[in-house]
Structure formats: C-alpha cells, structure tokens
PDB file of N, CA and C in Angstrom:
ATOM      1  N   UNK A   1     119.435 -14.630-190.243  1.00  0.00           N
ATOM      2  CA  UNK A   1     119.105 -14.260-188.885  1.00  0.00           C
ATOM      3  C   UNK A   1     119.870 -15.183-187.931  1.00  0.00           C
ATOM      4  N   UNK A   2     120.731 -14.831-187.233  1.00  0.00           N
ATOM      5  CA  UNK A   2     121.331 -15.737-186.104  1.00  0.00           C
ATOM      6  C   UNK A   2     120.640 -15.520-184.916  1.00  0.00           C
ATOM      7  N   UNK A   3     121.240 -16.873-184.336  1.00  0.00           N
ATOM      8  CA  UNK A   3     120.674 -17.542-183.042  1.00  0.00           C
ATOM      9  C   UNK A   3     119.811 -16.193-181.990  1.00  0.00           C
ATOM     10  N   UNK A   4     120.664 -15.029-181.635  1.00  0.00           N
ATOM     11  CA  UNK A   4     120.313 -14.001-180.923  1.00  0.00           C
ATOM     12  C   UNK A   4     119.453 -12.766-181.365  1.00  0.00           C
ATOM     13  N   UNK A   5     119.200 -12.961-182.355  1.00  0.00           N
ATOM     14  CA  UNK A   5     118.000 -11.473-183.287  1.00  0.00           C
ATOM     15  C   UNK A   5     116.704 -12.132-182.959  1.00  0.00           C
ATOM     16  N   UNK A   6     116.709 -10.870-182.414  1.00  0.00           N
ATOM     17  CA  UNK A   6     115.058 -10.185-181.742  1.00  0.00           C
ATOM     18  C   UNK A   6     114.904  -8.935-181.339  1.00  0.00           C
ATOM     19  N   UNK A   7     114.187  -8.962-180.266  1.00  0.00           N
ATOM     20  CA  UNK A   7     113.810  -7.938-179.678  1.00  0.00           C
ATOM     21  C   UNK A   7     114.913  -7.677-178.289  1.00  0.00           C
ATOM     22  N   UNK A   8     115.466  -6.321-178.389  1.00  0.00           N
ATOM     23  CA  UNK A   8     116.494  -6.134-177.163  1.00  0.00           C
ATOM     24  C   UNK A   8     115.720  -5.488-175.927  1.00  0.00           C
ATOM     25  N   UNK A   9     115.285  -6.158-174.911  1.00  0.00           N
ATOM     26  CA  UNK A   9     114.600  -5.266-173.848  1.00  0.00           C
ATOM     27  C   UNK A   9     115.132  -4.869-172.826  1.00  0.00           C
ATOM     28  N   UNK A  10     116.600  -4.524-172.644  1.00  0.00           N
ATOM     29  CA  UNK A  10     117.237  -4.001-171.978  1.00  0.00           C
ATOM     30  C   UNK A  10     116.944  -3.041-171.444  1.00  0.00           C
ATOM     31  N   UNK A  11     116.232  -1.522-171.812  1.00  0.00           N
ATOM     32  CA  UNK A  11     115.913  -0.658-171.682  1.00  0.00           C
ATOM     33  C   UNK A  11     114.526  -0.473-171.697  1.00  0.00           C
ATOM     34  N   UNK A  12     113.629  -1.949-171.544  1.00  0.00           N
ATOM     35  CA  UNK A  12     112.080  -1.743-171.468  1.00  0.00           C
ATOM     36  C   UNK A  12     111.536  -1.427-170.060  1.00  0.00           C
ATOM     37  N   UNK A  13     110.514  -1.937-169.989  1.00  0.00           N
ATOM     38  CA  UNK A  13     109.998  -1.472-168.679  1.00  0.00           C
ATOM     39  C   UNK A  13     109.001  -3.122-169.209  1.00  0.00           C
ATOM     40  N   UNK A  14     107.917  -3.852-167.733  1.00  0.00           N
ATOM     41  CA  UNK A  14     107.540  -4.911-167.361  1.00  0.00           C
ATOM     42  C   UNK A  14     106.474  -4.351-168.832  1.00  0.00           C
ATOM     43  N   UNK A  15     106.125  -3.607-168.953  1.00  0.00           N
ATOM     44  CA  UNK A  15     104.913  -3.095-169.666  1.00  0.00           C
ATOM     45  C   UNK A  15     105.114  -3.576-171.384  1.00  0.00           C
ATOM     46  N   UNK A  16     105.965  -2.695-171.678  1.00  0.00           N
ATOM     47  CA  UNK A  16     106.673  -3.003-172.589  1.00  0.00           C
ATOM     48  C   UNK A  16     106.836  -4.315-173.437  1.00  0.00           C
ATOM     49  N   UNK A  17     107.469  -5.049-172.202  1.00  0.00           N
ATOM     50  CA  UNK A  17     107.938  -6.692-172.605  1.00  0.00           C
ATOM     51  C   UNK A  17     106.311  -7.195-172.813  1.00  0.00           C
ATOM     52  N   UNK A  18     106.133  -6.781-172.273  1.00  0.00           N
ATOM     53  CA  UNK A  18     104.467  -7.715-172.141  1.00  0.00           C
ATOM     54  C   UNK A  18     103.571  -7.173-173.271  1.00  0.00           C
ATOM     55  N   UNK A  19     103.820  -6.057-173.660  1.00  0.00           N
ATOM     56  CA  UNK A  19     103.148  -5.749-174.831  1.00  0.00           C
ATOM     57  C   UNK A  19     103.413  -6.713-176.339  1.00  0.00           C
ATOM     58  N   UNK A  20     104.824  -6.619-176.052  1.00  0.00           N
ATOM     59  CA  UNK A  20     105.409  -7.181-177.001  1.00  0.00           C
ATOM     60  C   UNK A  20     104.829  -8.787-177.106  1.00  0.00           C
ATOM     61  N   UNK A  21     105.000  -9.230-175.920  1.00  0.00           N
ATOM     62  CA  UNK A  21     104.793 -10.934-176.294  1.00  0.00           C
ATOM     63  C   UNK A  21     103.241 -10.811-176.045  1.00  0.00           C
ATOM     64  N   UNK A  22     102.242 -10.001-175.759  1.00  0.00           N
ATOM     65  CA  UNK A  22     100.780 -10.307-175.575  1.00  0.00           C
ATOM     66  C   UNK A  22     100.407 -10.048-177.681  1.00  0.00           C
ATOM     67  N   UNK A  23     101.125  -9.008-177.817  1.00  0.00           N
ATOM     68  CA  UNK A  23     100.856  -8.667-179.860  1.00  0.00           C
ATOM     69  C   UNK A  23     101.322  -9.591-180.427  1.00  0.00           C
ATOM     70  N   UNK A  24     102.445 -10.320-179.931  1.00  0.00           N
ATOM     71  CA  UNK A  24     102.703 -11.409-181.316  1.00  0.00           C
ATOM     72  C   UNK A  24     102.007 -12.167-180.937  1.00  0.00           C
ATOM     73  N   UNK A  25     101.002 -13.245-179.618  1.00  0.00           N
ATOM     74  CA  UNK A  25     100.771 -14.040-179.030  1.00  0.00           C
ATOM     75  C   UNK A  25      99.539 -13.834-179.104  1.00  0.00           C
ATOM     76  N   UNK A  26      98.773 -12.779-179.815  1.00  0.00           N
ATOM     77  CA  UNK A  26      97.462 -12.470-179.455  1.00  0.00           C
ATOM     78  C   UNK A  26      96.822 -13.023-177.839  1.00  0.00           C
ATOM     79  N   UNK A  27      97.616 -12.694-176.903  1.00  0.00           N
ATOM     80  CA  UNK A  27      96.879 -12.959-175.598  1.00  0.00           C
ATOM     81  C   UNK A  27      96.622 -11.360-175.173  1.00  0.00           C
ATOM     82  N   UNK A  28      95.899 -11.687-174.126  1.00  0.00           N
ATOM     83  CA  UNK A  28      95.381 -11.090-173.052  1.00  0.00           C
ATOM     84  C   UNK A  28      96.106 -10.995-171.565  1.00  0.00           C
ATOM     85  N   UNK A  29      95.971  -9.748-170.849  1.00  0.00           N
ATOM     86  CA  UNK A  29      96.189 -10.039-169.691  1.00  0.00           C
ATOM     87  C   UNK A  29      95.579 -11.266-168.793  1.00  0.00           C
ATOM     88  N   UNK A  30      94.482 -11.205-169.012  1.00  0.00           N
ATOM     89  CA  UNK A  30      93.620 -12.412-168.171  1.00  0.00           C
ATOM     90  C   UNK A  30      94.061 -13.936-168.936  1.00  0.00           C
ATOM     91  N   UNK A  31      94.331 -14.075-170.133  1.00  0.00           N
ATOM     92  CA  UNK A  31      95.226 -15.209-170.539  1.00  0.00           C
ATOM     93  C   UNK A  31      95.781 -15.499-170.220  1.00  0.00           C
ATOM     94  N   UNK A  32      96.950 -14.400-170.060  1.00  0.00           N
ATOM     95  CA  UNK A  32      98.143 -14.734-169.410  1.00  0.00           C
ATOM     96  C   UNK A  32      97.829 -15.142-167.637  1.00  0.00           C
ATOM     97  N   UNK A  33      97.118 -14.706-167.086  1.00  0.00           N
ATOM     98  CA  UNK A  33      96.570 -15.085-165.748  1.00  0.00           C
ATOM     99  C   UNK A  33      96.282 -16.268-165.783  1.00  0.00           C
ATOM    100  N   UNK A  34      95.480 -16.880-166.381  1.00  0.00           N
ATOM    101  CA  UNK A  34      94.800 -18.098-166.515  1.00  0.00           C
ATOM    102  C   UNK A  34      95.912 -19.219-167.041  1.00  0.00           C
ATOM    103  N   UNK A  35      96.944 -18.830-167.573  1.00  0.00           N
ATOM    104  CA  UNK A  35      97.876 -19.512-167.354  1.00  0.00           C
ATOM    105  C   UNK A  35      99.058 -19.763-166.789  1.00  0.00           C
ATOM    106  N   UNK A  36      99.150 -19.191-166.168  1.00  0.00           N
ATOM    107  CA  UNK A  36     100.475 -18.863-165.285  1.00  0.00           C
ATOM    108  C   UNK A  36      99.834 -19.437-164.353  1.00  0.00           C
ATOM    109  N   UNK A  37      98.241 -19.504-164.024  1.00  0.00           N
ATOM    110  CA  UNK A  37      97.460 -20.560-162.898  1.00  0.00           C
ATOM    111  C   UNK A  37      97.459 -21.822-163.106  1.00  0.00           C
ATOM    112  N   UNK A  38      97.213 -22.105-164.647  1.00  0.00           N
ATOM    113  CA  UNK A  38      96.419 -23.217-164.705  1.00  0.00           C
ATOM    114  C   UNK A  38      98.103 -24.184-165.170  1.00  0.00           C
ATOM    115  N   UNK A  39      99.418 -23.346-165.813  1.00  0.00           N
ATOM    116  CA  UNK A  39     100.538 -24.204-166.311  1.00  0.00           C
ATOM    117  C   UNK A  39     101.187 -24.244-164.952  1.00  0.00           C
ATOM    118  N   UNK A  40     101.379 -22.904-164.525  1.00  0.00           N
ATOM    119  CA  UNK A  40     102.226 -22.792-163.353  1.00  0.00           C
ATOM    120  C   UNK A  40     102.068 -22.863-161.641  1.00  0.00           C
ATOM    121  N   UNK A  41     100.647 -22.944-161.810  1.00  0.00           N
ATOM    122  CA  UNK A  41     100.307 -22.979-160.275  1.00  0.00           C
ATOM    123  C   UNK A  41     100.527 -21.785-159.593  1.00  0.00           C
ATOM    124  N   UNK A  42     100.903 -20.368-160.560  1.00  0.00           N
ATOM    125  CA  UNK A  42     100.999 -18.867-159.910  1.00  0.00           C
ATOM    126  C   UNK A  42      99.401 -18.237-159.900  1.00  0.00           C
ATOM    127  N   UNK A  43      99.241 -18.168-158.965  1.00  0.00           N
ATOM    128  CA  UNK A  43      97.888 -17.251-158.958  1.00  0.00           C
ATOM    129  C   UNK A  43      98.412 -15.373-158.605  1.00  0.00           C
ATOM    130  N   UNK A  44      97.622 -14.866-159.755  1.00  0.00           N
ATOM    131  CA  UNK A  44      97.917 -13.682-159.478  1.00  0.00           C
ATOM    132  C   UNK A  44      96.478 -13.049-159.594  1.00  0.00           C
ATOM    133  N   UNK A  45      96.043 -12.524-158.690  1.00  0.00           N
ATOM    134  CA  UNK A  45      95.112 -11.968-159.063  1.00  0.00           C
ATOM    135  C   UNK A  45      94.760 -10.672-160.141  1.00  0.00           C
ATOM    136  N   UNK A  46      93.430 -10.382-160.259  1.00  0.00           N
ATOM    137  CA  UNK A  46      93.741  -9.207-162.032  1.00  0.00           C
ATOM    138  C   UNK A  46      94.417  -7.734-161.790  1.00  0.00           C
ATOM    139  N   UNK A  47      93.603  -6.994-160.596  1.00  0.00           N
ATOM    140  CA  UNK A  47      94.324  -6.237-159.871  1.00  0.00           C
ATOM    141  C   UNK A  47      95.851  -5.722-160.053  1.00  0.00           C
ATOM    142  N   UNK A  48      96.042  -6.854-158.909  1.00  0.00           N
ATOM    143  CA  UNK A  48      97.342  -7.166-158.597  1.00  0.00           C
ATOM    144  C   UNK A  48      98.311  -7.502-159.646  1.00  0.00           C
ATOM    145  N   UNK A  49      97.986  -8.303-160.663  1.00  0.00           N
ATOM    146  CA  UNK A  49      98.458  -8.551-161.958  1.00  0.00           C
ATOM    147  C   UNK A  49      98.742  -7.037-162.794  1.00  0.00           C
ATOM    148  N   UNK A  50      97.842  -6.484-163.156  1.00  0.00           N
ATOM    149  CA  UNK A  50      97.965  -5.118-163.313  1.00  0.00           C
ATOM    150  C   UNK A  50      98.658  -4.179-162.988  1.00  0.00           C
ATOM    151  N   UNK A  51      98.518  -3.572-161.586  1.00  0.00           N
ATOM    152  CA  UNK A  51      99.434  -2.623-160.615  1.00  0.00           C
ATOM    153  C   UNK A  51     100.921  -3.212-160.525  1.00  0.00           C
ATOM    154  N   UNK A  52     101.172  -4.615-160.903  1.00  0.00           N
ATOM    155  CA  UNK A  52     102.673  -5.129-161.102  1.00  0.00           C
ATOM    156  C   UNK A  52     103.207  -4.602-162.262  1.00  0.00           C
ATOM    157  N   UNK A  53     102.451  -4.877-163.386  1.00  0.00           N
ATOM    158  CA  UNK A  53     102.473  -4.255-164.773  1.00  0.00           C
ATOM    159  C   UNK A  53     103.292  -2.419-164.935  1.00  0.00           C
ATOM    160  N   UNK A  54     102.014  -1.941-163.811  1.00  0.00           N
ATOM    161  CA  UNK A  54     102.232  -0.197-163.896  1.00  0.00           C
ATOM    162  C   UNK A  54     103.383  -0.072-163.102  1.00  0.00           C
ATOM    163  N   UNK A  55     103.914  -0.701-162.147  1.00  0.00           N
ATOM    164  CA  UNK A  55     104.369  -0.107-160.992  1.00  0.00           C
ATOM    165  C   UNK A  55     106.202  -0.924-161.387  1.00  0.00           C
ATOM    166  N   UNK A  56     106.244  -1.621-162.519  1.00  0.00           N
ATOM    167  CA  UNK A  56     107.348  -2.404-163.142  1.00  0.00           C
ATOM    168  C   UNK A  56     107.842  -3.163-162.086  1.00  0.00           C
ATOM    169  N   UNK A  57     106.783  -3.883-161.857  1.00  0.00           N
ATOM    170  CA  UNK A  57     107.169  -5.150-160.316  1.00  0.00           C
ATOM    171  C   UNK A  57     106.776  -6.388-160.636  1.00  0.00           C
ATOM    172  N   UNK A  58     107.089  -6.395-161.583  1.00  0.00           N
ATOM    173  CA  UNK A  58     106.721  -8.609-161.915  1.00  0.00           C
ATOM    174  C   UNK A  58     108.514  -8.902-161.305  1.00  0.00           C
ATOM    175  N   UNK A  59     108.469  -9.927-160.809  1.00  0.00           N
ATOM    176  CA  UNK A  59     109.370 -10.317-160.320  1.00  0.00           C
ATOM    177  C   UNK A  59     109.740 -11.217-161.329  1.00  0.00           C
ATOM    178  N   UNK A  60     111.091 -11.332-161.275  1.00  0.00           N
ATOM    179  CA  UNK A  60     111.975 -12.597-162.485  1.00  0.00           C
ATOM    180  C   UNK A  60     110.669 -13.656-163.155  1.00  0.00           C
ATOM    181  N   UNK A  61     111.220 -14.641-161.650  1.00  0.00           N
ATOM    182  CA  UNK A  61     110.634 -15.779-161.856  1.00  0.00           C
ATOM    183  C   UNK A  61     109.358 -15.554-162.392  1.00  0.00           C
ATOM    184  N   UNK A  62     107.973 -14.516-162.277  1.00  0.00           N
ATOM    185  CA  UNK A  62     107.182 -14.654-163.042  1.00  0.00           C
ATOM    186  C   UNK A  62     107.259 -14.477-164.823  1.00  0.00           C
ATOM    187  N   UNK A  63     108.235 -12.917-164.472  1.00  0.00           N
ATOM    188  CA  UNK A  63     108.501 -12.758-165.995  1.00  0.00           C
ATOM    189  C   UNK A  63     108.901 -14.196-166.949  1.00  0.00           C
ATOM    190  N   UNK A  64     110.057 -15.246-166.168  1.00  0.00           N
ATOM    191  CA  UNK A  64     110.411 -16.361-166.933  1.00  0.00           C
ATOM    192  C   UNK A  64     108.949 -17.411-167.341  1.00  0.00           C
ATOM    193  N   UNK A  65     107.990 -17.537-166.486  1.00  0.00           N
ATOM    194  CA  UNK A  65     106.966 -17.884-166.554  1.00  0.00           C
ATOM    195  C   UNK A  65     106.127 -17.741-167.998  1.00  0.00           C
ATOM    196  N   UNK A  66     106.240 -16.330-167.773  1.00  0.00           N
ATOM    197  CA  UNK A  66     105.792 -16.102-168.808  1.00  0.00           C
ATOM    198  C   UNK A  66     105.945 -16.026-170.371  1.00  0.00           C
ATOM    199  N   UNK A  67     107.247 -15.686-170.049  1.00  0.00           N
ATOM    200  CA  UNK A  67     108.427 -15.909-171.505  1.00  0.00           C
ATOM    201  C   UNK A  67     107.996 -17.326-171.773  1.00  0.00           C
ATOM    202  N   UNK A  68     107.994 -18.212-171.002  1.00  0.00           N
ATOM    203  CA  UNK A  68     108.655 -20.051-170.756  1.00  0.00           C
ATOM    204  C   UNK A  68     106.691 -20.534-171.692  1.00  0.00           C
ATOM    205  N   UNK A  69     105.944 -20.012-171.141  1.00  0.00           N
ATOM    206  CA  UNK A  69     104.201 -20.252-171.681  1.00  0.00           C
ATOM    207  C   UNK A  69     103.954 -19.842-172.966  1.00  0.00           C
ATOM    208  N   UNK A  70     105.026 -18.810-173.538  1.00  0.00           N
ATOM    209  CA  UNK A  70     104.214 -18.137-174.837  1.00  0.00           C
ATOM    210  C   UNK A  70     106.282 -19.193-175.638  1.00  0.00           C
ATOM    211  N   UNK A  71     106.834 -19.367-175.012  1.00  0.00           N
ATOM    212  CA  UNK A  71     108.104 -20.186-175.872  1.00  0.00           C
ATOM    213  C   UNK A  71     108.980 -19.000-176.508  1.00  0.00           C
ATOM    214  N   UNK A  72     108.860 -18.054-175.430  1.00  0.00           N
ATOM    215  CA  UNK A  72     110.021 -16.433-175.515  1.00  0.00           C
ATOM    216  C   UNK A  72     111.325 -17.310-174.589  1.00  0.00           C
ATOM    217  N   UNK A  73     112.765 -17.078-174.976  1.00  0.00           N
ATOM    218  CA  UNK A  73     113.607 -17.081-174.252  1.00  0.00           C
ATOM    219  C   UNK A  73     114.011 -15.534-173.679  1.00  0.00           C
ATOM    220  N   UNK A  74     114.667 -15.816-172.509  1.00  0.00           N
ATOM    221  CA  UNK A  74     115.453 -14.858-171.893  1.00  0.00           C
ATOM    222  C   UNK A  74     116.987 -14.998-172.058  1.00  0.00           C
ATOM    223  N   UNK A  75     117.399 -14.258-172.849  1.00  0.00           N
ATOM    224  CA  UNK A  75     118.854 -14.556-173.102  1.00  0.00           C
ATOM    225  C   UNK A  75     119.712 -13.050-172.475  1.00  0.00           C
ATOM    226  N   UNK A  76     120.654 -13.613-171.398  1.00  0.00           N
ATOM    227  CA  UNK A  76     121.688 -12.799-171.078  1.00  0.00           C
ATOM    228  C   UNK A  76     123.056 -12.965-171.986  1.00  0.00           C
ATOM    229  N   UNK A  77     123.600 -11.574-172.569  1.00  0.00           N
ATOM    230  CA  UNK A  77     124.661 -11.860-173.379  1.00  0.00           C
ATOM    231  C   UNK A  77     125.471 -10.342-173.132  1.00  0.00           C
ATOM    232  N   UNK A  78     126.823 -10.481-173.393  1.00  0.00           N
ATOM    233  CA  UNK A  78     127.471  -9.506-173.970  1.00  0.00           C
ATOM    234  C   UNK A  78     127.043  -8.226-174.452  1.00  0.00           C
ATOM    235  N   UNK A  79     126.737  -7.198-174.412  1.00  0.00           N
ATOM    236  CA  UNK A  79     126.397  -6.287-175.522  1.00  0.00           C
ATOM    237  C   UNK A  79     127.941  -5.758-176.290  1.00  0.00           C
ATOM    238  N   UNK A  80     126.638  -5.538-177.516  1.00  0.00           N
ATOM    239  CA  UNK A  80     127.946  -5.862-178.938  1.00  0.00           C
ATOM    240  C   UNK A  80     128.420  -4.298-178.639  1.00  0.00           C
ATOM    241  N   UNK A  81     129.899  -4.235-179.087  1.00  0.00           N
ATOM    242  CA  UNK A  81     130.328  -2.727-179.475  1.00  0.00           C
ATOM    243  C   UNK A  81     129.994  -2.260-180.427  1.00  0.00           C
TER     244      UNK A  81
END
C-alpha cells in the first residue's frame, strides 16, 4: 500500500466524506460537535451542523478540522491516467 491509497473523494458530497470518517471512527454527529468545540473552539450548533451536512456547505477549514480530530489527511494530488 503506498503513501496515497485510500479513499478518493473527489466526487463525494460533505455527506459522504463524513460518513466515511464517522464508520471507521465510530463517532457521531454530536461527537464530532463536541469536538470541533471542545479541540477547536468551533461551535456549531446541531441544526446548523446538520443542514451544512444536507445542503454540502461545511466550509474547508471545518472539513480540515475534522479530518485533523479523527487523524484523516487531506491530500491534493495529480490524478493518475
């Protein structure tokens, strides 16, 4: 397995990604809330946390947040031919 094998989410949606790292991570939405408060000082409310989810509006910097709490990188690269 080299450095770059995983999961390609190029073509996901906010939902998606988050599915993915809440199943391997066994978290929760409200987990993930409670930490993105309690590591990052982001308060999102549950709501609002949610309707970002449906509406594919987490902004970067939270998404990195979140990647950065569960120890997911975000890697920009090349796509292979």
């Amino acid at each position: 397995m080299d450095k770059y094998s995983g999961t390609v989410v190029s073509d996901m949606d906010n939902r998606a990604i988050l599915k993915i790292i809440t199943a391997r991570e066994y978290a929760t939405q409200k987990s993930i809330i409670e930490q993105l408060k309690n590591k990052c000082g982001i308060i999102i409310p549950q709501p609002t946390f949610s309707n970002k989810i449906k509406r594919n509006d987490l902004k970067v910097y939270e998404l990195q947040k979140i990647c950065e709490i569960f120890d997911f990188d975000i890697i920009i690269r090349p796509k292979e031919i």
